[in-house]
C-alpha atoms as a PDB file:
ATOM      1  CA  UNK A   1      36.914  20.287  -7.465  1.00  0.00           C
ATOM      2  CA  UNK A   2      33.865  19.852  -9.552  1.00  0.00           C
ATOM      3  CA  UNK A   3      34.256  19.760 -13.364  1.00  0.00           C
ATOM      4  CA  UNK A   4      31.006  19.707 -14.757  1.00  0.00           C
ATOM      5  CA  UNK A   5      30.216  22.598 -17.000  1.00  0.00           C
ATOM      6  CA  UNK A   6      26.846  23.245 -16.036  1.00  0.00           C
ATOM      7  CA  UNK A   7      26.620  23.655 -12.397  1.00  0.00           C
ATOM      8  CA  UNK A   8      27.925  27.374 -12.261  1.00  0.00           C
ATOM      9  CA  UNK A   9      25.629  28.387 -15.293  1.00  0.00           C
ATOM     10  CA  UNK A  10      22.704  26.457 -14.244  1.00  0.00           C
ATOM     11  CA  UNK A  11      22.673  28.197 -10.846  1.00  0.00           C
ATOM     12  CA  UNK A  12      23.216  31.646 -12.319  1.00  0.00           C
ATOM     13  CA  UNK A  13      20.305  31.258 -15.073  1.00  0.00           C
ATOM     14  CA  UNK A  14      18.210  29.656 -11.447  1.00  0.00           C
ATOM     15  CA  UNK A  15      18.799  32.710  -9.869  1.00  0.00           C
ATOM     16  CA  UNK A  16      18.077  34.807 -12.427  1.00  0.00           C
ATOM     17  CA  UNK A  17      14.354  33.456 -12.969  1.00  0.00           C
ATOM     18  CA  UNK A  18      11.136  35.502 -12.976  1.00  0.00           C
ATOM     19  CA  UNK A  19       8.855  33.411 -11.155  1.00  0.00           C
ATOM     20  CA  UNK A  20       6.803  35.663  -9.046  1.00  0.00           C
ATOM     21  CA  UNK A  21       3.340  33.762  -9.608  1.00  0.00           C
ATOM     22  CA  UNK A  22       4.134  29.875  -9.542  1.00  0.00           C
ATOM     23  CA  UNK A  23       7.498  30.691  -7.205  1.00  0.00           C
ATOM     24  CA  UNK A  24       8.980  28.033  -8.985  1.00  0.00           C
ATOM     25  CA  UNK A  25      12.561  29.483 -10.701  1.00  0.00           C
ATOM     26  CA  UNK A  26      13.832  26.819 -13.645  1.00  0.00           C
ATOM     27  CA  UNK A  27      17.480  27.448 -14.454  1.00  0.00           C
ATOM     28  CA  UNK A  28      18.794  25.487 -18.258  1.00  0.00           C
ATOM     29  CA  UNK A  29      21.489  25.713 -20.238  1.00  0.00           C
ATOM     30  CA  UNK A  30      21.825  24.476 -23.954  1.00  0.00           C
ATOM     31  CA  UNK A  31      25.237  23.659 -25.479  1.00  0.00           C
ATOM     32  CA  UNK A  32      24.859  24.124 -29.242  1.00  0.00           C
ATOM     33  CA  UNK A  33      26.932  21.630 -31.852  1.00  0.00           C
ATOM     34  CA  UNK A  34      29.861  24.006 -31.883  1.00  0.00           C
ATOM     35  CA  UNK A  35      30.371  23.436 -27.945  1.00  0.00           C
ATOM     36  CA  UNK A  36      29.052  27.197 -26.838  1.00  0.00           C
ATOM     37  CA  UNK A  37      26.860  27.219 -23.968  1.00  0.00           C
ATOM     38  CA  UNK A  38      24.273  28.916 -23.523  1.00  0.00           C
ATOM     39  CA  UNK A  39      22.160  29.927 -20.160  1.00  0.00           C
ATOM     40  CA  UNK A  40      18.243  30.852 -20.040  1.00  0.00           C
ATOM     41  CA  UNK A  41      15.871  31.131 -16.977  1.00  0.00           C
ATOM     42  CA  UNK A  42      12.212  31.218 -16.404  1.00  0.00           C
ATOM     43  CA  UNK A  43       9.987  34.371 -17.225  1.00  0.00           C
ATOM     44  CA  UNK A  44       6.570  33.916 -16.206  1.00  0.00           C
ATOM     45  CA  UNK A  45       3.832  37.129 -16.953  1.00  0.00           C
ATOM     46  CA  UNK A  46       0.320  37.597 -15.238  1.00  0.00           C
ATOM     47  CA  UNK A  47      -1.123  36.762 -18.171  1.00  0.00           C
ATOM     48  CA  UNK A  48      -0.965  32.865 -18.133  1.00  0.00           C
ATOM     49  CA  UNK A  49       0.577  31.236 -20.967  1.00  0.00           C
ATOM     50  CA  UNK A  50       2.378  34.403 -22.123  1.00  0.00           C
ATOM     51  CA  UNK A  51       5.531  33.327 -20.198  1.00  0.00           C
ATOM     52  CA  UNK A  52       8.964  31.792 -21.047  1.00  0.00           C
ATOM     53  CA  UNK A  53      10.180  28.705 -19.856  1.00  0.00           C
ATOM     54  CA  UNK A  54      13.933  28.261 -19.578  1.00  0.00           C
ATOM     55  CA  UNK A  55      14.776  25.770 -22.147  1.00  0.00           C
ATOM     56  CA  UNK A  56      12.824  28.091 -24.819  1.00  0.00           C
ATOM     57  CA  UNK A  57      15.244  30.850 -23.444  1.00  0.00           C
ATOM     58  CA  UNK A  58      18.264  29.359 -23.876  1.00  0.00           C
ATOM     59  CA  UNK A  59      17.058  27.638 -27.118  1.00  0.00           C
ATOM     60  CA  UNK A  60      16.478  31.602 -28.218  1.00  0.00           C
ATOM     61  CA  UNK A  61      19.651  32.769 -26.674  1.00  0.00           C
ATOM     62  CA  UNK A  62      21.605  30.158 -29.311  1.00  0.00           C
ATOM     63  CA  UNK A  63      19.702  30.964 -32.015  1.00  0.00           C
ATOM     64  CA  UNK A  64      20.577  34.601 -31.635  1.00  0.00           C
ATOM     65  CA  UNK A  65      24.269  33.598 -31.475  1.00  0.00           C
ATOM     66  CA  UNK A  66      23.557  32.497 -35.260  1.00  0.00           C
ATOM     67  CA  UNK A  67      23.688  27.982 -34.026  1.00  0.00           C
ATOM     68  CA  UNK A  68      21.080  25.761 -35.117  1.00  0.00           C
ATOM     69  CA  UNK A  69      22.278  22.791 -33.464  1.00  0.00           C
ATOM     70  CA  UNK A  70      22.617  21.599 -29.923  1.00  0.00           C
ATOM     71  CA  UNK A  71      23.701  18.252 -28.410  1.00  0.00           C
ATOM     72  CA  UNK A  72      22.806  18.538 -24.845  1.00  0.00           C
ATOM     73  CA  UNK A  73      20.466  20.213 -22.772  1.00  0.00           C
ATOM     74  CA  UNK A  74      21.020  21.011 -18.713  1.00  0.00           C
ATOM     75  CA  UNK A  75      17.692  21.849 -16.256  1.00  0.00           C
ATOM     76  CA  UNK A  76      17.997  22.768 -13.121  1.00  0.00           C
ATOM     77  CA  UNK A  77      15.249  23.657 -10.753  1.00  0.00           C
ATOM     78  CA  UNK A  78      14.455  23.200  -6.866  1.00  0.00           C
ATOM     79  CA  UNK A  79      12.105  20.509  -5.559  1.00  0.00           C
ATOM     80  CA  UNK A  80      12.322  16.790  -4.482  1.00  0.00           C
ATOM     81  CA  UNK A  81      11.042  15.696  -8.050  1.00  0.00           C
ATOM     82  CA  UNK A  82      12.885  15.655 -11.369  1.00  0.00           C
ATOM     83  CA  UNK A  83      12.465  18.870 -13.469  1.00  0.00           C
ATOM     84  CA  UNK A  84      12.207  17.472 -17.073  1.00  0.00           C
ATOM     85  CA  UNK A  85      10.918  20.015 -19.944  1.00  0.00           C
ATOM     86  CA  UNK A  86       7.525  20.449 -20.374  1.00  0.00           C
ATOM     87  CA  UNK A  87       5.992  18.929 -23.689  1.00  0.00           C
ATOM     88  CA  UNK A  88       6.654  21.962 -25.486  1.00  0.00           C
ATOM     89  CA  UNK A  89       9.950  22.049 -24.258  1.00  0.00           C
ATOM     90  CA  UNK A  90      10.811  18.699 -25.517  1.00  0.00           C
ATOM     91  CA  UNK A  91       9.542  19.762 -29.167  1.00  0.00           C
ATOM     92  CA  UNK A  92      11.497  22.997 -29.144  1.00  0.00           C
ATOM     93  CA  UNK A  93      14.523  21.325 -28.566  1.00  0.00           C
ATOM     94  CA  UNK A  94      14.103  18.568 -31.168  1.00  0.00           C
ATOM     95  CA  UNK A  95      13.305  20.915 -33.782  1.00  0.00           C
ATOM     96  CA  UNK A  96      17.271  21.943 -32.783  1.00  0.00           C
ATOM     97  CA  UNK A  97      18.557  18.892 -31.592  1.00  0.00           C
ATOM     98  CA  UNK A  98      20.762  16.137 -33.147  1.00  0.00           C
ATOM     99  CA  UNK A  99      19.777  12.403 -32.385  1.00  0.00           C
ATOM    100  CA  UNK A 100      22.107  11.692 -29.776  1.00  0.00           C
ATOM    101  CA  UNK A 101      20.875  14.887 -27.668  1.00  0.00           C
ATOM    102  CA  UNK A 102      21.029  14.360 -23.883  1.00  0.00           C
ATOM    103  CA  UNK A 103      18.756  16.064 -21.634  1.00  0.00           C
ATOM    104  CA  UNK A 104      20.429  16.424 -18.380  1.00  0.00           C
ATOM    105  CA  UNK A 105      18.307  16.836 -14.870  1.00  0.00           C
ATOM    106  CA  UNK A 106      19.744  19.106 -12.080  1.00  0.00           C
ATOM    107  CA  UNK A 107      18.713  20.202  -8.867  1.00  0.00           C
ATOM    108  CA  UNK A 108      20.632  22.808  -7.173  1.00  0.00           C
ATOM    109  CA  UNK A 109      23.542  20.252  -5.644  1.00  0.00           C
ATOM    110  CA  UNK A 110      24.326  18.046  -8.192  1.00  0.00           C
ATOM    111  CA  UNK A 111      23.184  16.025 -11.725  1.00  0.00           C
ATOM    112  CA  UNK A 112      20.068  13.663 -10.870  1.00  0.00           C
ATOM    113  CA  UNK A 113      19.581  12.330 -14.105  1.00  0.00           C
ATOM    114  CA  UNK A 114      20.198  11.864 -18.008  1.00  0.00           C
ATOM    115  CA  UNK A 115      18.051  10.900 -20.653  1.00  0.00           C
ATOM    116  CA  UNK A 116      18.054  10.994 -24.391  1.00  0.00           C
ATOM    117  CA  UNK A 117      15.606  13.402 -26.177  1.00  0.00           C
ATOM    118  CA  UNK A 118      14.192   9.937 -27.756  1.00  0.00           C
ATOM    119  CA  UNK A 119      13.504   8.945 -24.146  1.00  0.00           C
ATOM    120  CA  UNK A 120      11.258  12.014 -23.282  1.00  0.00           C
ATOM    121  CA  UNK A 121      10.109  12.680 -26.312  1.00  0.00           C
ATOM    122  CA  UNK A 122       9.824   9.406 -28.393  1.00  0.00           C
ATOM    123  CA  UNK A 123       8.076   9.490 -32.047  1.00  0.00           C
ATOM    124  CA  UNK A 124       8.699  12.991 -31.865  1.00  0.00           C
ATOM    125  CA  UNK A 125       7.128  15.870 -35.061  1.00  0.00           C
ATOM    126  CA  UNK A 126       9.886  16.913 -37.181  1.00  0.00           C
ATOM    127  CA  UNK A 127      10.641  18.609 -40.388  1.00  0.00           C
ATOM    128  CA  UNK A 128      11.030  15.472 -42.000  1.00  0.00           C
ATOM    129  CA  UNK A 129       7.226  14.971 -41.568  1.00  0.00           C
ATOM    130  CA  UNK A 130       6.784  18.099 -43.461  1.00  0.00           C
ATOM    131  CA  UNK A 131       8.587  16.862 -46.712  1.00  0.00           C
END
């Protein structure tokens, strides 16, 4: 039996995706500080950049809950190569992560990889810049 807490919700949010132009469906799932989960997909639109990318959904979906914090972050997508957030992605989720956030690489099977959000994103923009 598998245990981890993402698989079932990462494959729901994958097959939930909007990806008619690029074909490429990105499943995540964002577990805020008080251990809620929660599941975005992919919504692309015609109009290139105007889409969504998952982690921004799921980001939204916890920020509509009323959290502010998350610790980890799950992606999931299909391919041979790792799906990491794009560079937008990374700074969405530090503007809501805590230091020790993990970012944690799926593809449909099974976890391929796990790095911190300093690893992906190191030297990252933050409020504290702004003060």
């Amino acid at each position: 039996m598998n245990d981890d807490p993402y698989l079932a919700l990462l494959r729901a949010a994958l097959s939930r995706a909007y990806a008619p132009y690029s074909n490429f469906s990105v499943g995540a799932v964002v577990r805020a500080q008080s251990g809620a989960l929660y599941s975005g997909a992919n919504v692309e639109n015609a109009a290139y950049p105007e889409g969504l990318c998952a982690e921004a959904s799921a980001i939204a979906a916890m920020v509509m809950a009323g959290e502010r914090r998350l610790i980890e972050v799950a992606v999931m997508a299909t391919g041979k190569a790792l799906c990491s957030p794009c560079g937008g992605c990374r700074q969405k989720i530090a503007e809501f992560a805590l230091p020790e956030a993990l970012i944690r690489l799926y593809s449909p099977d099974a976890l391929r990889a796990v790095f911190s959000l300093a690893e992906l994103l190191p030297h990252s923009f933050t409020a504290e810049h702004l003060n």
